[in-house]
C-alpha atoms as a PDB file:
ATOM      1  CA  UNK A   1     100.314 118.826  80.657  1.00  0.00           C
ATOM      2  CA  UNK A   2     102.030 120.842  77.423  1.00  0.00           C
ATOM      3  CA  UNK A   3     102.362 124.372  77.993  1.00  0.00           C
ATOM      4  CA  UNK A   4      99.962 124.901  74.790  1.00  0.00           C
ATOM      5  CA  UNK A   5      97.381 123.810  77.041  1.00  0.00           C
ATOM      6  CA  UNK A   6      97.403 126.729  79.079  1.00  0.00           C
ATOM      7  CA  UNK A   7      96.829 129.027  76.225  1.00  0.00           C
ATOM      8  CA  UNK A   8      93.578 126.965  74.624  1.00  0.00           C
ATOM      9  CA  UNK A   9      90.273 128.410  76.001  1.00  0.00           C
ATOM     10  CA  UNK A  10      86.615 127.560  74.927  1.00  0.00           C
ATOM     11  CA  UNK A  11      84.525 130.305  73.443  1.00  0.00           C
ATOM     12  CA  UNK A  12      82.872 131.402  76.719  1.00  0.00           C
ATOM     13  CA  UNK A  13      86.288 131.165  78.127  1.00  0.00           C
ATOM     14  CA  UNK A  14      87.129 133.678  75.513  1.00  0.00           C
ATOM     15  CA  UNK A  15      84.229 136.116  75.963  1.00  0.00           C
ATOM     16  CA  UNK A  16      85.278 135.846  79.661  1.00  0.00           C
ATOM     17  CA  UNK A  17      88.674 137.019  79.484  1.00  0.00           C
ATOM     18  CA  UNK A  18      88.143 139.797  76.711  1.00  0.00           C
ATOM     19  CA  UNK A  19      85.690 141.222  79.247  1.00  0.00           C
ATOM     20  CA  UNK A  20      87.980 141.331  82.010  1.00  0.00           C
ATOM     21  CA  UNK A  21      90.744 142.794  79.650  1.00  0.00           C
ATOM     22  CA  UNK A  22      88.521 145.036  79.012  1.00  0.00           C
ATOM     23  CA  UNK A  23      87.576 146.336  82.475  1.00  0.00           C
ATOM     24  CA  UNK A  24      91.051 146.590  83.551  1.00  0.00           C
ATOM     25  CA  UNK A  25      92.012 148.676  80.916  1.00  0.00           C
ATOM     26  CA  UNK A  26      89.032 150.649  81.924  1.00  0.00           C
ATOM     27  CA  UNK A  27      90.341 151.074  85.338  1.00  0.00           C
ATOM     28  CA  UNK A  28      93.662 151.965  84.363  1.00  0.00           C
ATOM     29  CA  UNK A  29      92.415 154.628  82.556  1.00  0.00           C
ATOM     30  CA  UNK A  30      90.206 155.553  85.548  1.00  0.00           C
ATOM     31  CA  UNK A  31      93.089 155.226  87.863  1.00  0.00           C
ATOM     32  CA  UNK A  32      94.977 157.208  85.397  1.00  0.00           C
ATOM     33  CA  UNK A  33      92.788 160.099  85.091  1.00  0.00           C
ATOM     34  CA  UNK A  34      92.563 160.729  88.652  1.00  0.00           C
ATOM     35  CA  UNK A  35      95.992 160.392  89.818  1.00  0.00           C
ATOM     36  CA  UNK A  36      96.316 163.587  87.424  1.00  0.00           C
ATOM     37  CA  UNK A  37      93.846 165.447  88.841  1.00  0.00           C
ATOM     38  CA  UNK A  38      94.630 164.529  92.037  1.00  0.00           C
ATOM     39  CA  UNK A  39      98.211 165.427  91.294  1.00  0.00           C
ATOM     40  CA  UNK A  40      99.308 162.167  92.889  1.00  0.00           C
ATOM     41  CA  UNK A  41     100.994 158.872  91.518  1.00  0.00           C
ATOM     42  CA  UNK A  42      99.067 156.631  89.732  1.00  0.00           C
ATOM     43  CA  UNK A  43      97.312 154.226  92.201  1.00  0.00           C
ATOM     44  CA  UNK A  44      96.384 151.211  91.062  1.00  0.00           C
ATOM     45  CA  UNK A  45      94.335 149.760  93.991  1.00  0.00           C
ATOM     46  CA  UNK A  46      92.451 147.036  93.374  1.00  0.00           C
ATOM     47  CA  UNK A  47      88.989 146.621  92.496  1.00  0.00           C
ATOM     48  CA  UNK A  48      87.051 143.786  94.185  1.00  0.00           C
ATOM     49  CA  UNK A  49      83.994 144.527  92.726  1.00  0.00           C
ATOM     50  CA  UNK A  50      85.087 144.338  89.668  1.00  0.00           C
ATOM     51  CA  UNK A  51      86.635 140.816  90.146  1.00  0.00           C
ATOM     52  CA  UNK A  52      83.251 139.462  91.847  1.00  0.00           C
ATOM     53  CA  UNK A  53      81.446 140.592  88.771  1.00  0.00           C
ATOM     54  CA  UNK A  54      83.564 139.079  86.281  1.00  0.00           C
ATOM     55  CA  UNK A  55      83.836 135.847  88.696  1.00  0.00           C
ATOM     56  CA  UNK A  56      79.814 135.394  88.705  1.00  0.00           C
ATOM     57  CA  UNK A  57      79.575 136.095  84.783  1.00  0.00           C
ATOM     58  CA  UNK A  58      82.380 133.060  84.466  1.00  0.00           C
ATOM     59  CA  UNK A  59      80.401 131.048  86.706  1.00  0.00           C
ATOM     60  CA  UNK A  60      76.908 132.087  84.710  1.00  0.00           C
ATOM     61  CA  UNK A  61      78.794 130.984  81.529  1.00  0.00           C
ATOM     62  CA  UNK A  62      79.948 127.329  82.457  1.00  0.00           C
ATOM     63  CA  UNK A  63      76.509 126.873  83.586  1.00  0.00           C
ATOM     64  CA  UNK A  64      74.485 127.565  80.663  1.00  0.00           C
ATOM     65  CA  UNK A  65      77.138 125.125  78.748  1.00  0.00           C
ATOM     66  CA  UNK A  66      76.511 122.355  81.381  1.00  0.00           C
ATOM     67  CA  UNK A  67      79.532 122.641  83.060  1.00  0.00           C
ATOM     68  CA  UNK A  68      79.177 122.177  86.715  1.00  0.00           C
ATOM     69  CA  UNK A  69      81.631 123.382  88.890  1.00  0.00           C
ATOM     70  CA  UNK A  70      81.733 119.393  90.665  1.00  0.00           C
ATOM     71  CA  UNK A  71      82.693 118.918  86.976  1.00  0.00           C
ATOM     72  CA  UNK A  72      85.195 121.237  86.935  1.00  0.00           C
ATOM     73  CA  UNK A  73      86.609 120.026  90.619  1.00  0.00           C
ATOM     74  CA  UNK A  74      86.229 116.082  89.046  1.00  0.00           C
ATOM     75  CA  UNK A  75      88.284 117.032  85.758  1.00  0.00           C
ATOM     76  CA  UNK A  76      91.047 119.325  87.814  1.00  0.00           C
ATOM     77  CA  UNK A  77      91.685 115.799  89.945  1.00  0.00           C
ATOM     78  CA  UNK A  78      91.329 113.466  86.824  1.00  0.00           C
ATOM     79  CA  UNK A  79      94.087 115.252  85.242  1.00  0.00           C
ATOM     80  CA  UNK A  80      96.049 115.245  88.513  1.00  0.00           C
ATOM     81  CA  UNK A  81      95.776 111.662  89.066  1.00  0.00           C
ATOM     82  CA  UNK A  82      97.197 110.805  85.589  1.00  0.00           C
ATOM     83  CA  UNK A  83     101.388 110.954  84.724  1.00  0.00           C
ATOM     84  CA  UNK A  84     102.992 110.944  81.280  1.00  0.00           C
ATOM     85  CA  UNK A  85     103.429 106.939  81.816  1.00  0.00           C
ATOM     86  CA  UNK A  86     100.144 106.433  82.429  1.00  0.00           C
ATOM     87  CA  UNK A  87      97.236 105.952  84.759  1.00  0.00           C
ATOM     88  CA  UNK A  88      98.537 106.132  89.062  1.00  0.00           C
ATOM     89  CA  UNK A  89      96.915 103.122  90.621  1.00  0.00           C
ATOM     90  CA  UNK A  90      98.048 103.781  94.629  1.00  0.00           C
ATOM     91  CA  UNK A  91      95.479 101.282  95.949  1.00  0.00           C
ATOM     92  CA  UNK A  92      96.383  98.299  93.212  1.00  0.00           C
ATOM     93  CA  UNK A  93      96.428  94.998  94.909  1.00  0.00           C
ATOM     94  CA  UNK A  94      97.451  92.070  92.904  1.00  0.00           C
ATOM     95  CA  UNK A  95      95.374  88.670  93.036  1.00  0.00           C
ATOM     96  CA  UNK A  96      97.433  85.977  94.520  1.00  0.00           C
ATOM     97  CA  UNK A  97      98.002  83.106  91.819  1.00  0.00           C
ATOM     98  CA  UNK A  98      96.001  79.841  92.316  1.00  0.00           C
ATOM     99  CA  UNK A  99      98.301  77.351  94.432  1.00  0.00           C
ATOM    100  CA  UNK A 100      99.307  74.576  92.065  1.00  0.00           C
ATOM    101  CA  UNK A 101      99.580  70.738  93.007  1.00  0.00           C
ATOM    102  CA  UNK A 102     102.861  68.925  92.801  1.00  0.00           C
ATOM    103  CA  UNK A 103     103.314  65.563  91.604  1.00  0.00           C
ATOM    104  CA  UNK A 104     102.207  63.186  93.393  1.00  0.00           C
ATOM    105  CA  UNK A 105      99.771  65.408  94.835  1.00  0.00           C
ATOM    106  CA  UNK A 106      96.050  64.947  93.945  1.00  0.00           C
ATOM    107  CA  UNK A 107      92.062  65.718  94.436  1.00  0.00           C
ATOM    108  CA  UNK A 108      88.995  63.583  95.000  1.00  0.00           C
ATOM    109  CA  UNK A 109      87.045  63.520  91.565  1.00  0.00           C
ATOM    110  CA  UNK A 110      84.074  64.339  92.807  1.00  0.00           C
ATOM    111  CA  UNK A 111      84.629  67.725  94.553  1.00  0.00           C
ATOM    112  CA  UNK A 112      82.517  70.318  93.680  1.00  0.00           C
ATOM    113  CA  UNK A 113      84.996  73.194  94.794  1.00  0.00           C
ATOM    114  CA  UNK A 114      85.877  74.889  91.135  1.00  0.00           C
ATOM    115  CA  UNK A 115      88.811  75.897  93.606  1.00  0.00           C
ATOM    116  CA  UNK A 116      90.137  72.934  94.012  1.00  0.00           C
ATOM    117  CA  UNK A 117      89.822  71.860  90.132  1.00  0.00           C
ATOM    118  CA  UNK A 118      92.350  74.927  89.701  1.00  0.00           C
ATOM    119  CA  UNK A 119      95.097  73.502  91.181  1.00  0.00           C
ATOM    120  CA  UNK A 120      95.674  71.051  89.161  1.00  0.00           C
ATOM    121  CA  UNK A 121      98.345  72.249  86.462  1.00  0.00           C
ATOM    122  CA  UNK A 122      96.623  73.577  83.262  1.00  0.00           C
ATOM    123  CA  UNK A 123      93.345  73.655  84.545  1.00  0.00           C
ATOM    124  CA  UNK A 124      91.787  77.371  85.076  1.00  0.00           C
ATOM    125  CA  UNK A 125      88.084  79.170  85.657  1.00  0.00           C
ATOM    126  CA  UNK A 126      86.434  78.054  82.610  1.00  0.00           C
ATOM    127  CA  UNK A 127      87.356  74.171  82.612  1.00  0.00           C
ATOM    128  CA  UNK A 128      86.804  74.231  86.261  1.00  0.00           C
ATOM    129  CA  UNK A 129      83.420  75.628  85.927  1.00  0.00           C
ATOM    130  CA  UNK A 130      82.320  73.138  82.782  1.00  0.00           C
ATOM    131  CA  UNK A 131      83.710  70.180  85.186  1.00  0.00           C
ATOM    132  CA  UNK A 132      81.557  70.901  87.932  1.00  0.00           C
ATOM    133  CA  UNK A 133      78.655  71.563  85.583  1.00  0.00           C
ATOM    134  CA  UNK A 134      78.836  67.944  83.700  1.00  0.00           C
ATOM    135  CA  UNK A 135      79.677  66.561  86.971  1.00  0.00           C
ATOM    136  CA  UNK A 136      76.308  68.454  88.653  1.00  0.00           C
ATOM    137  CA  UNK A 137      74.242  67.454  85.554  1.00  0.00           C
ATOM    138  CA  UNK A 138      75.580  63.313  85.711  1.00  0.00           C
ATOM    139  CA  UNK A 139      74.937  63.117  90.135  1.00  0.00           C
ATOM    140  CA  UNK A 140      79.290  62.731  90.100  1.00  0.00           C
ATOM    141  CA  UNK A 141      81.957  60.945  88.198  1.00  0.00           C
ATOM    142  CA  UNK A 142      82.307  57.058  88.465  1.00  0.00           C
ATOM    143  CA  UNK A 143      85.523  57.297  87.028  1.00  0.00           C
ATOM    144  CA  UNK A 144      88.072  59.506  85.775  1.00  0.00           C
ATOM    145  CA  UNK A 145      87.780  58.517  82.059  1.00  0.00           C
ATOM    146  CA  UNK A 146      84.492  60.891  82.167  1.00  0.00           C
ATOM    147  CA  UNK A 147      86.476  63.781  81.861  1.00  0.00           C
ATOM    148  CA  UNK A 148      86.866  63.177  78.487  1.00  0.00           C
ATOM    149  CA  UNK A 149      83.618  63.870  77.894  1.00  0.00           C
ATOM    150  CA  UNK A 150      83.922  67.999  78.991  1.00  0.00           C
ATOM    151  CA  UNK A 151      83.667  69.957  76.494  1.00  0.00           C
ATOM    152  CA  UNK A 152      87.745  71.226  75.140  1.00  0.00           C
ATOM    153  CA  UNK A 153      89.212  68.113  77.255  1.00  0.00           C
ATOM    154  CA  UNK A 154      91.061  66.218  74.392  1.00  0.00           C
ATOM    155  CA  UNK A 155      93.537  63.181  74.576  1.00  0.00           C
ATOM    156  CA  UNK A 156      96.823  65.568  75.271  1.00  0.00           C
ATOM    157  CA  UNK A 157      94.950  67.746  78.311  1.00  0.00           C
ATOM    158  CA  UNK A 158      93.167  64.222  79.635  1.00  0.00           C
ATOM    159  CA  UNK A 159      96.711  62.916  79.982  1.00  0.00           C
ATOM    160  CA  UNK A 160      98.220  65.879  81.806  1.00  0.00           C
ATOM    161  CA  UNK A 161      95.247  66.297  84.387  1.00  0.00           C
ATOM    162  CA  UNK A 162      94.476  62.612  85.249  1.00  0.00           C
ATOM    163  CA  UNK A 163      97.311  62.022  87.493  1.00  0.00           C
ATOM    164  CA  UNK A 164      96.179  64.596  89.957  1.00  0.00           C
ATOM    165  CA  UNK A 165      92.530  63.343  90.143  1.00  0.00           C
ATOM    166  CA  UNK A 166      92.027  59.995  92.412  1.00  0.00           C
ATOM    167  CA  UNK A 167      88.365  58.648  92.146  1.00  0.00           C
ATOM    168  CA  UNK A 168      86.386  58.262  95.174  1.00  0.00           C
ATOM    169  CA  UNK A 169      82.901  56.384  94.432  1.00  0.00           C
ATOM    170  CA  UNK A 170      80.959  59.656  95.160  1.00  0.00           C
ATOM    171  CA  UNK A 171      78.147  60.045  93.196  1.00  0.00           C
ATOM    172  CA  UNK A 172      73.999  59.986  93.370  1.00  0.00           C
ATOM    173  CA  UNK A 173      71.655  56.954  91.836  1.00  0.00           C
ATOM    174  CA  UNK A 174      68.595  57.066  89.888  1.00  0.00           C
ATOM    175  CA  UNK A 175      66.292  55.256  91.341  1.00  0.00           C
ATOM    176  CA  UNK A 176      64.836  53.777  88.454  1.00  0.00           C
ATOM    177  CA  UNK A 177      61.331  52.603  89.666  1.00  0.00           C
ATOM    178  CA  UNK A 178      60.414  55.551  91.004  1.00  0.00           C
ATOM    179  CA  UNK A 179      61.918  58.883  89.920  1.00  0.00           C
ATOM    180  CA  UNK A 180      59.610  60.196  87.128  1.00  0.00           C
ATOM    181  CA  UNK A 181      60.119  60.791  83.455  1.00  0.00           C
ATOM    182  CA  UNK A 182      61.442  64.472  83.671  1.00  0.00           C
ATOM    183  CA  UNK A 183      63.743  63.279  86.528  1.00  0.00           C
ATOM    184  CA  UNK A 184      65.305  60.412  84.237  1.00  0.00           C
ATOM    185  CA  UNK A 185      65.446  62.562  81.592  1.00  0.00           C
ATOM    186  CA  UNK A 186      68.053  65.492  83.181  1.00  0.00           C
ATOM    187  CA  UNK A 187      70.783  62.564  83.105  1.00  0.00           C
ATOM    188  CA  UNK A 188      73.144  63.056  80.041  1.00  0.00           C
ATOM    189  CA  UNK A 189      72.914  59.112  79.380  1.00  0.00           C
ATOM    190  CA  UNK A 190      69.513  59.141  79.620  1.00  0.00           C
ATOM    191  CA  UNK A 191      67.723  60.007  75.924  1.00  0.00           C
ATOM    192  CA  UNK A 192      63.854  61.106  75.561  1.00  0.00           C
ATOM    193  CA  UNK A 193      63.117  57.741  73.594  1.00  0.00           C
ATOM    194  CA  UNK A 194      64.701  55.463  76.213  1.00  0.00           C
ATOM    195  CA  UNK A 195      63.023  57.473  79.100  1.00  0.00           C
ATOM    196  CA  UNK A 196      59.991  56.561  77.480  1.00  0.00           C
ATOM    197  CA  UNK A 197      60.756  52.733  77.257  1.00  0.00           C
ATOM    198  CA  UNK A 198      61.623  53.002  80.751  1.00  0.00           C
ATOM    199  CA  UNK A 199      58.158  54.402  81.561  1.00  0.00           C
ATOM    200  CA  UNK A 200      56.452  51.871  78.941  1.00  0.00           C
ATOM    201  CA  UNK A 201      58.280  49.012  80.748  1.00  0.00           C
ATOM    202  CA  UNK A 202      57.257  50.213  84.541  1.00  0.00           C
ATOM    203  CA  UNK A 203      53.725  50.761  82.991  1.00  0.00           C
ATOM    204  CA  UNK A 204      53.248  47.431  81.225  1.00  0.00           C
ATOM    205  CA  UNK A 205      55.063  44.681  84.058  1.00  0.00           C
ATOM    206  CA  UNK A 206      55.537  47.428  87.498  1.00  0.00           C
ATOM    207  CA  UNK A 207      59.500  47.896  88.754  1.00  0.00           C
ATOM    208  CA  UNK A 208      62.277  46.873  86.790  1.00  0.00           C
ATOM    209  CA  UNK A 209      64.327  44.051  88.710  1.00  0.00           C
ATOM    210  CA  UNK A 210      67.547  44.473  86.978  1.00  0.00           C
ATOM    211  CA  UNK A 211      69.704  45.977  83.761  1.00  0.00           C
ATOM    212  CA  UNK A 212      69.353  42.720  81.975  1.00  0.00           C
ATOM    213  CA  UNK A 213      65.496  44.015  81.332  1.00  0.00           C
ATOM    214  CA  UNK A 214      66.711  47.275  79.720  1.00  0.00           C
ATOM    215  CA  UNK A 215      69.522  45.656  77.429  1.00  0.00           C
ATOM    216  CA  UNK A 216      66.480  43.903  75.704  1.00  0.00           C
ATOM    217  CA  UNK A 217      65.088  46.997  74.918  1.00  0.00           C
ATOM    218  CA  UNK A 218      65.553  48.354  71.006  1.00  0.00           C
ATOM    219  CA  UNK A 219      66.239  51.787  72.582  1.00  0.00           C
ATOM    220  CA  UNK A 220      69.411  50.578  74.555  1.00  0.00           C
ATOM    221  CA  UNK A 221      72.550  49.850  72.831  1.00  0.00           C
ATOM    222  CA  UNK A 222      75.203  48.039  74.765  1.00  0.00           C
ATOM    223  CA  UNK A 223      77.366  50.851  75.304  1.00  0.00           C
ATOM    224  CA  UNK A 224      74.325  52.438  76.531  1.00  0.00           C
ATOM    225  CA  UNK A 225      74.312  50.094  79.239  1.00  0.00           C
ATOM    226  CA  UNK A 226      77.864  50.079  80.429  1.00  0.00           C
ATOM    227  CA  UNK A 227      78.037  53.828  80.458  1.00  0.00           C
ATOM    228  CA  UNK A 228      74.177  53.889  82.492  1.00  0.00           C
ATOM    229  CA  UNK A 229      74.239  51.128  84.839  1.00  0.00           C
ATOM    230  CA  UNK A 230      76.298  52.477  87.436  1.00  0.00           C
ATOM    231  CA  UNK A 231      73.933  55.126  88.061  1.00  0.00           C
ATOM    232  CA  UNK A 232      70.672  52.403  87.699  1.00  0.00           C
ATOM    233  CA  UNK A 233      69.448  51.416  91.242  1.00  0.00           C
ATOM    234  CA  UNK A 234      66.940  49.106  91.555  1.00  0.00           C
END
């Protein structure tokens, strides 16, 4: 704190201390006057009326400005608490740094830990979260070339990541001849017009036997297939 700041007051502040100027003087004079007539030294004895009274106008002031005296207690410790250098922070613990894998070193594709996905070398909270999110939304990864298809995961970042990642044939099926239309439809490979060919299909001959039935359908392409039929069951 500058030693300016001990001279700046706010107005009731001000009012405040020209009244109790004011009242000492008063009681100097008082003092003064009877020490004479007394024929005695000038006594000046202290008055603690005086000081209540000018105590409970302060206090009447700061609370008709909205000052409570909490307030006052809260700032006296705010401006306590802070140094030239800035704020103190006594209790600051640091967050330990995610544990990194070495080479060599690697995770099963299909875990759904975001944890885990952070240990792999330049992988952090956000691309941990949208890989567990795609991998949620597909029923898990049938190989590690999916990655590529996260959102922000380009050629460079695929390369740098895949080496940690080993593949482990976890992932869910659609069963094809009986989930219903909404259910196909939450798969990424799965579009609203070839969800509807599925249902036409079921409708018009009952279950589908095999993938060779959907390839001769105008909605599949044949990368449609080979990215889908993993995921088909029968």
């Amino acid at each position: 704190m500058h030693w300016k700041d001990f001279l700046y007051y706010q107005k009731s502040e001000k009012v405040a201390v020209t009244l109790l100027l004011i009242l000492i003087v008063l009681t100097l004079i008082l003092n003064l006057i009877l020490s004479q007539h007394n024929g005695r030294d000038i006594n000046f004895a202290q008055n603690d009326s005086l000081v209540k009274v000018f105590e409970e106008f302060q206090k009447n002031l700061r609370m008709d400005e909205g000052i409570s005296p909490q307030d006052n207690k809260n700032n006296e410790v705010s401006q306590n608490d802070v140094k030239a250098d800035g704020p103190v922070l006594d209790n600051y613990i640091p967050f330990p740094k995610a544990e990194k894998l070495a080479a060599g070193e690697t995770i099963l594709l299909n875990s759904t830990d975001t944890a885990e996905w952070k240990k792999i070398p330049g992988i952090g909270s956000s691309f941990a979260a949208r890989i567990v999110k795609y991998q949620n939304l597909l029923g898990g990864f049938v190989s590690v070339e999916q990655l590529r298809e996260v959102y922000g995961i380009d050629n460079e970042m695929f390369t740098r990541i895949s080496p940690y990642i080993q593949a482990d044939g976890n992932f869910r099926k659609l069963q094809i001849n009986k989930q219903g239309f909404r259910e196909l439809l939450r798969h990424p490979y799965l579009n609203y017009k070839q969800v509807q060919a599925i249902m036409n299909l079921r409708k018009k001959k009952g279950d589908i036997s095999s993938i060779n039935e959907l390839s001769m359908l105008d909605e599949f392409t044949s990368e449609d297939i080979f990215r889908v039929e993993p995921y088909l069951e029968f």
